[in-house]
C-alpha atoms as a PDB file:
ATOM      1  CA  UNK A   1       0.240   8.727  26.871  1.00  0.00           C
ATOM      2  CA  UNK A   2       1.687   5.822  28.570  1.00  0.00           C
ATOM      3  CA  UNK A   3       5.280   5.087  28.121  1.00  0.00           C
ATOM      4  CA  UNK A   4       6.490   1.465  26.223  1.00  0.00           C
ATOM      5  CA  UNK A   5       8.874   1.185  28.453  1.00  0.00           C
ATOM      6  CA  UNK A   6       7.905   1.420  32.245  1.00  0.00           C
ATOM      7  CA  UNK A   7       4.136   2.042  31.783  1.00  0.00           C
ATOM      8  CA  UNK A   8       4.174   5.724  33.376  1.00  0.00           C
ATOM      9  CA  UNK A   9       1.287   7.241  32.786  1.00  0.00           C
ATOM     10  CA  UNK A  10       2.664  10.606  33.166  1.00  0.00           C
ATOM     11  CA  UNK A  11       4.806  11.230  29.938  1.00  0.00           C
ATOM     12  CA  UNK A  12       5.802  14.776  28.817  1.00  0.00           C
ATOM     13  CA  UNK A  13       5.976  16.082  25.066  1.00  0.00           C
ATOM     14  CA  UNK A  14       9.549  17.587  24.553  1.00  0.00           C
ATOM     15  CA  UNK A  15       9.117  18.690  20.612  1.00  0.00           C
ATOM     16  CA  UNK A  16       5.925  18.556  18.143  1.00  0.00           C
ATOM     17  CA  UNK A  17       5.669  19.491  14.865  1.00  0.00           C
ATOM     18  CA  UNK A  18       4.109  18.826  11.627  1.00  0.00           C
ATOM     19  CA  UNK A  19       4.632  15.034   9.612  1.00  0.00           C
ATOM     20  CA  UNK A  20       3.587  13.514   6.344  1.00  0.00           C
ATOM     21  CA  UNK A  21       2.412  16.778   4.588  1.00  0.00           C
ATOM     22  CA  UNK A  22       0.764  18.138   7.528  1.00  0.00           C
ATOM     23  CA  UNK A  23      -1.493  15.476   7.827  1.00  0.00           C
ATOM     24  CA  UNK A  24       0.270  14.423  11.101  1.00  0.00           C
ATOM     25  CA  UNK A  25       1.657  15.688  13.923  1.00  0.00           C
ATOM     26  CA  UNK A  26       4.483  13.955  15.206  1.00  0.00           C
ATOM     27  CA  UNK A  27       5.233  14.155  19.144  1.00  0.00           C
ATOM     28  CA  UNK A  28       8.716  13.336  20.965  1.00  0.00           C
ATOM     29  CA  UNK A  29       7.615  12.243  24.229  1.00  0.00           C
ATOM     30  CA  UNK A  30       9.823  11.683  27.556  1.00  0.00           C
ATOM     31  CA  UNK A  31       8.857   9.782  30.519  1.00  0.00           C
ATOM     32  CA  UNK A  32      10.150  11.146  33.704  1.00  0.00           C
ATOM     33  CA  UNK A  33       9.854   8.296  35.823  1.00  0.00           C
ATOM     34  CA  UNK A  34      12.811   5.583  33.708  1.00  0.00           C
ATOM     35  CA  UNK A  35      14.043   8.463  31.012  1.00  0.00           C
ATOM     36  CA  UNK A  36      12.478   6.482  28.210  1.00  0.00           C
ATOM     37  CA  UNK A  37      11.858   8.877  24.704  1.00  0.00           C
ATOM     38  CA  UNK A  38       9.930   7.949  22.139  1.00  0.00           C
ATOM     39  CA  UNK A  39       7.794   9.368  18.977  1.00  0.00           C
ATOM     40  CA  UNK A  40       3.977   9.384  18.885  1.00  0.00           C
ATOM     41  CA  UNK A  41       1.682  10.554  15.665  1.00  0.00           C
ATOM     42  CA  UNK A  42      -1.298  12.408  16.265  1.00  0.00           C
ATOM     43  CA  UNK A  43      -3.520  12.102  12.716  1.00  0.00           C
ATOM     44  CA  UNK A  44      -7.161  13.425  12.478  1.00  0.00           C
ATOM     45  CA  UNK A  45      -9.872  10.124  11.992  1.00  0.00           C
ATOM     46  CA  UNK A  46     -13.041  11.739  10.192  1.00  0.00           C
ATOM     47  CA  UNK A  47     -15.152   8.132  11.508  1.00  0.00           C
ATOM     48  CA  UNK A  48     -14.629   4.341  12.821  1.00  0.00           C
ATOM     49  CA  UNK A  49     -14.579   2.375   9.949  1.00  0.00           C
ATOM     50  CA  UNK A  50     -15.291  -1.541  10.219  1.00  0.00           C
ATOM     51  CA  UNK A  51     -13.622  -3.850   7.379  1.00  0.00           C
ATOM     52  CA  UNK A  52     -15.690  -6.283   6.338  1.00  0.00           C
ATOM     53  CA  UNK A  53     -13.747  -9.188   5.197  1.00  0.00           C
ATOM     54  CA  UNK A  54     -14.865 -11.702   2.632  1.00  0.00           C
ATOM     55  CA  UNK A  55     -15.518 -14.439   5.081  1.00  0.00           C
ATOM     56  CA  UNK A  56     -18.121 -12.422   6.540  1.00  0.00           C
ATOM     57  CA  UNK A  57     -16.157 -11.076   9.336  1.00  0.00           C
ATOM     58  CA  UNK A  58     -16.252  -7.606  10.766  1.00  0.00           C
ATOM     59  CA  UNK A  59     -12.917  -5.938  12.042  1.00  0.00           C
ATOM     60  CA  UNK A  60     -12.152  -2.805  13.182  1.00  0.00           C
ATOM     61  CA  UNK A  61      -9.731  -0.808  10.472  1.00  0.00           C
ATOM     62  CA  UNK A  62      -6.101  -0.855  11.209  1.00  0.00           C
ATOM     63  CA  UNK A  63      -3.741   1.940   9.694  1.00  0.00           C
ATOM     64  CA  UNK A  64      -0.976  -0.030  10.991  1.00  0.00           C
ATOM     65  CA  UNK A  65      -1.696  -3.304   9.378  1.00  0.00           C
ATOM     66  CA  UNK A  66      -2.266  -1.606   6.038  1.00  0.00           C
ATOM     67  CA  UNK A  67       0.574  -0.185   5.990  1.00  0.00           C
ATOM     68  CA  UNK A  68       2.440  -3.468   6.905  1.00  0.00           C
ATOM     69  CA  UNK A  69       0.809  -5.339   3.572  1.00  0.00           C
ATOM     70  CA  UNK A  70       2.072  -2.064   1.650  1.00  0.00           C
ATOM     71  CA  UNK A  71       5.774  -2.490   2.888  1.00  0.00           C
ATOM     72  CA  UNK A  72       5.677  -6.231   2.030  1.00  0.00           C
ATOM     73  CA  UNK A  73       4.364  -5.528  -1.673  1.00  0.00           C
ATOM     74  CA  UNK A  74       7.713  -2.608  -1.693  1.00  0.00           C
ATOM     75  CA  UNK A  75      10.195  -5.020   0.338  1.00  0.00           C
ATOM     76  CA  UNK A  76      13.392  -4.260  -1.572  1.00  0.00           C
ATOM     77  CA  UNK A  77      12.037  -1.696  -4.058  1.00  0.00           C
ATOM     78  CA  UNK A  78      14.082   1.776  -3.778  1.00  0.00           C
ATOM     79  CA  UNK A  79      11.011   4.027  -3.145  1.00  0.00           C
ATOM     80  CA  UNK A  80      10.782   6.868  -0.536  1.00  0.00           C
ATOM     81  CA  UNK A  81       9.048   6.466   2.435  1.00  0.00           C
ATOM     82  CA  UNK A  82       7.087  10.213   2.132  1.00  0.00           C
ATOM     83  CA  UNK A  83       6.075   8.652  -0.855  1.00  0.00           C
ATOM     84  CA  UNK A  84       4.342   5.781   0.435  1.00  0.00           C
ATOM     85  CA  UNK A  85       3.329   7.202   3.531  1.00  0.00           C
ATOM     86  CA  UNK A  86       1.513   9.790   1.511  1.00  0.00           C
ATOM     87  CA  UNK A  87      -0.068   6.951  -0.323  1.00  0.00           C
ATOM     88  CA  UNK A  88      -1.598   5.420   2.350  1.00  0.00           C
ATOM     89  CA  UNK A  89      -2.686   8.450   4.120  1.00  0.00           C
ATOM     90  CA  UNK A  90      -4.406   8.773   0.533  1.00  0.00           C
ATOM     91  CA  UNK A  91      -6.271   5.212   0.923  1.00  0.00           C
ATOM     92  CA  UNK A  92      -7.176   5.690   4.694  1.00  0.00           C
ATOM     93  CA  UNK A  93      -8.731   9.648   3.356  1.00  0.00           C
ATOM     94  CA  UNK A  94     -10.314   8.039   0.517  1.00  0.00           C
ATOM     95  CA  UNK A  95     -11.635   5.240   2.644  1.00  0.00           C
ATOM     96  CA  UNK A  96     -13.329   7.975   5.055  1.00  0.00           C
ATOM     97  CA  UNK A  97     -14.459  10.022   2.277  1.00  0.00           C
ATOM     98  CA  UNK A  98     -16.733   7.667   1.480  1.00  0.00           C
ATOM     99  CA  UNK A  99     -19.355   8.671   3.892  1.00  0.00           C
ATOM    100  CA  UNK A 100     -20.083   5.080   4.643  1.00  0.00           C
ATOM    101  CA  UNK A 101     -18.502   3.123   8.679  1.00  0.00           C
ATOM    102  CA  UNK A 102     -18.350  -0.702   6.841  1.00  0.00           C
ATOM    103  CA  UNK A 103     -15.836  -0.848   4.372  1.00  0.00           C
ATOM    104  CA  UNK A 104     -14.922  -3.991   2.201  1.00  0.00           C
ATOM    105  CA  UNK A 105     -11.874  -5.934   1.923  1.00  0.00           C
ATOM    106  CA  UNK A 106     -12.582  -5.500  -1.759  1.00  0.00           C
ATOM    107  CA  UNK A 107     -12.368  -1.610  -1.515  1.00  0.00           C
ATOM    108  CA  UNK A 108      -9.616  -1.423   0.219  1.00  0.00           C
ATOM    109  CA  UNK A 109      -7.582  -3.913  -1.742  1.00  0.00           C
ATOM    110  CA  UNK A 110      -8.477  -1.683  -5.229  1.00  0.00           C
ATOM    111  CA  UNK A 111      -7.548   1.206  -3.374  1.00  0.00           C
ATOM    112  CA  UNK A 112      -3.706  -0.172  -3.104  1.00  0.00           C
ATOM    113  CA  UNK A 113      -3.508  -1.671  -6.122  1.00  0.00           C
ATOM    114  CA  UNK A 114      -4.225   1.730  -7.664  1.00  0.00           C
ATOM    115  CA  UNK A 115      -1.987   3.295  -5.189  1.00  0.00           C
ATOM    116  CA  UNK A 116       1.113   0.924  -5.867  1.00  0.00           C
ATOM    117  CA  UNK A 117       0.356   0.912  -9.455  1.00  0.00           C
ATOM    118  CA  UNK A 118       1.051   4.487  -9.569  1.00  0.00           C
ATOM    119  CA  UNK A 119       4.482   4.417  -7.141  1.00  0.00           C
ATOM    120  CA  UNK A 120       5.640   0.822  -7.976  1.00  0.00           C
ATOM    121  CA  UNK A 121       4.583  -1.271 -10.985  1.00  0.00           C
ATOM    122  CA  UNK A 122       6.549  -4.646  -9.133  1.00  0.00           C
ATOM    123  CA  UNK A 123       5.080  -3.905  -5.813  1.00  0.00           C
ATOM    124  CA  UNK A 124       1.775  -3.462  -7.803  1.00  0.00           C
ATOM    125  CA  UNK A 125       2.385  -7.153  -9.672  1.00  0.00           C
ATOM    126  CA  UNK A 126       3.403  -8.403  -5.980  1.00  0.00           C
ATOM    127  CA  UNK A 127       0.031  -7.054  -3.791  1.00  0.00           C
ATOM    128  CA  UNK A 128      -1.772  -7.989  -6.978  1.00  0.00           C
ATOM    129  CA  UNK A 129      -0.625 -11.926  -6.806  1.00  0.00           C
ATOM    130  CA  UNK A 130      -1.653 -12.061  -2.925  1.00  0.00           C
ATOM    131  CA  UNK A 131      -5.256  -9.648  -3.242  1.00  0.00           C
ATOM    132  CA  UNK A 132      -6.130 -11.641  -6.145  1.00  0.00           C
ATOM    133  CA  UNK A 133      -4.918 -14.427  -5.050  1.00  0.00           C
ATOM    134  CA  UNK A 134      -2.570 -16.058  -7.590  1.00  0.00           C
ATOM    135  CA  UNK A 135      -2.314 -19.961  -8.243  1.00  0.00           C
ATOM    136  CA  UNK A 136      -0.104 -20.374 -11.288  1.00  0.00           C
ATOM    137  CA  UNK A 137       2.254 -18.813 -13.511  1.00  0.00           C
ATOM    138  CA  UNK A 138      -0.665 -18.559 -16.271  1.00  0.00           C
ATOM    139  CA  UNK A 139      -2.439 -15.647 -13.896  1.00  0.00           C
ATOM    140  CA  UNK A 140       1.266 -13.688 -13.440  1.00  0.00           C
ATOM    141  CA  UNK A 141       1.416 -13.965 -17.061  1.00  0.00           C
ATOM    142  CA  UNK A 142      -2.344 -13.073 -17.697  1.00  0.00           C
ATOM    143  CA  UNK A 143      -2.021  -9.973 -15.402  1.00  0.00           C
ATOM    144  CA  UNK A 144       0.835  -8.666 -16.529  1.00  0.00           C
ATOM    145  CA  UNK A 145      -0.462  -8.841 -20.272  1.00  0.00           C
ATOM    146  CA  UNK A 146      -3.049  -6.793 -19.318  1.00  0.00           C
ATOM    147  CA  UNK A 147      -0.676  -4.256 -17.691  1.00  0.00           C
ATOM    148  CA  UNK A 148       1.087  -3.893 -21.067  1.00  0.00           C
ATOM    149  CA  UNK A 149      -1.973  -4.211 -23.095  1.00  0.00           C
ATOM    150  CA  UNK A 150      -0.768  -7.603 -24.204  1.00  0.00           C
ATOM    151  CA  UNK A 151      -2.989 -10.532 -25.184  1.00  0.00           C
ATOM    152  CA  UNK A 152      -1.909 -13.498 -24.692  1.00  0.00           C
ATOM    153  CA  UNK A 153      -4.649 -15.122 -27.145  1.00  0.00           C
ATOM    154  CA  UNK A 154      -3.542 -13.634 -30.100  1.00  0.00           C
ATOM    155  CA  UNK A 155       0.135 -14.493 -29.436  1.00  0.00           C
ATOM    156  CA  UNK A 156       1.808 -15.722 -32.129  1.00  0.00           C
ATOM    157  CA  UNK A 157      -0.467 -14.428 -34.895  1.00  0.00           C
ATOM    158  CA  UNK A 158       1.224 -11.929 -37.296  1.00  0.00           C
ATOM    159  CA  UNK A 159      -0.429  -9.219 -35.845  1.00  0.00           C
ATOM    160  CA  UNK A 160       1.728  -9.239 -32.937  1.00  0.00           C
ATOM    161  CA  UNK A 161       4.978 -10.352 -34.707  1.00  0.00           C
ATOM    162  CA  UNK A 162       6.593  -6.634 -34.035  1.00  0.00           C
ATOM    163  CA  UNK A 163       5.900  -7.598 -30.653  1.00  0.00           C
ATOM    164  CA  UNK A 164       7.537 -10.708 -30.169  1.00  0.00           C
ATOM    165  CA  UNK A 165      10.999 -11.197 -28.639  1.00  0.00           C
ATOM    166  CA  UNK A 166      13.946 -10.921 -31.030  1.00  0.00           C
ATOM    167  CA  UNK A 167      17.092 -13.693 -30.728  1.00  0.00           C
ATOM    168  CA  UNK A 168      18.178 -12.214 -27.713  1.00  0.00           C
ATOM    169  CA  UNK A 169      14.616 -12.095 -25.697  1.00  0.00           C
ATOM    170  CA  UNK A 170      14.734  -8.361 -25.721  1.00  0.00           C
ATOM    171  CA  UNK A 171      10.789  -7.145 -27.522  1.00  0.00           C
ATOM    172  CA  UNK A 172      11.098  -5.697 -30.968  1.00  0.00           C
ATOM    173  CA  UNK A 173       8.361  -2.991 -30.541  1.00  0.00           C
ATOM    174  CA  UNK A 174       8.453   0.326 -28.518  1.00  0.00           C
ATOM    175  CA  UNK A 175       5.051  -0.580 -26.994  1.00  0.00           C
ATOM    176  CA  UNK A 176       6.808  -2.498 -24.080  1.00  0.00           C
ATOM    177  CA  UNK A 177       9.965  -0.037 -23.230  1.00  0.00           C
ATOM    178  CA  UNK A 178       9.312   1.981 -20.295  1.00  0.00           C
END
């Protein structure tokens, strides 16, 4: 492994041991020639896989940039990292489970959305808004009605008059406390 820092080739592991539910093994590496340490992961990769993005471009998958999109959609949400590390282990296994080396963009973004919606329903709304790409208020308001089972064309009828807001904007029906 070559070190970050001075570009040794010849780095030593000090201390390995299992990561992310054993589906990892994490390495604390030294390099004798400036002193450097740092931390690699060692994860098992079942095949290649190739994303193939909407445009019609093929890219090799990246773990890394996955996970980057993940942290954006959780950027100030209090959830544990296991947590989300475990979910996107879960993706990349799923991903390789499939049997197939081409993947879609389309795939993959499900495969999040159905991740986050089970660990964060904001982060979910927020991947959501940039995967399907979002343009006005009306489609935040549209997807989120579906997340509650609410419809917005029936709004205002007296079916849904339990449901609407009382005086103080606060829903009158049990169906949207969570």
């Amino acid at each position: 492994m070559r070190c970050p820092y001075c570009g040794s080739l010849d780095t030593q592991v000090k201390d390995s041991r299992p990561a992310e539910d054993s589906t990892a093994i994490r390495r604390r590496r030294v390099c004798p020639d400036c002193g450097g340490r740092f931390t690699t992961f060692e994860r098992v990769q079942l095949r290649e896989l190739t994303v193939m993005k909407r445009s019609g471009k093929r890219e090799p998958f990246n773990r890394d940039k996955l996970a980057r999109s993940v942290m954006v959609a959780l950027r100030k949400r209090a959830v544990d990292a296991e947590r989300v590390e475990r979910m996107i282990s879960g993706v990349v296994r799923q991903l390789e489970q499939t049997g197939e080396a081409d993947v879609t963009s389309e795939q993959i973004g499900e495969l999040v959305m159905e991740g986050l919606r089970q660990l964060d329903s904001v982060a979910f709304v927020r991947f959501a808004s940039v995967y399907r790409n979002f343009r006005e208020a009306s489609d935040f308001e549209a997807f989120v009605g579906e997340l509650a089972g609410y419809k917005p064309e029936l709004a205002g009828t007296a079916e849904d008059a339990d449901d609407a807001p009382d005086s103080a904007g606060q829903a009158k029906s049990d169906d949207f406390k969570r």
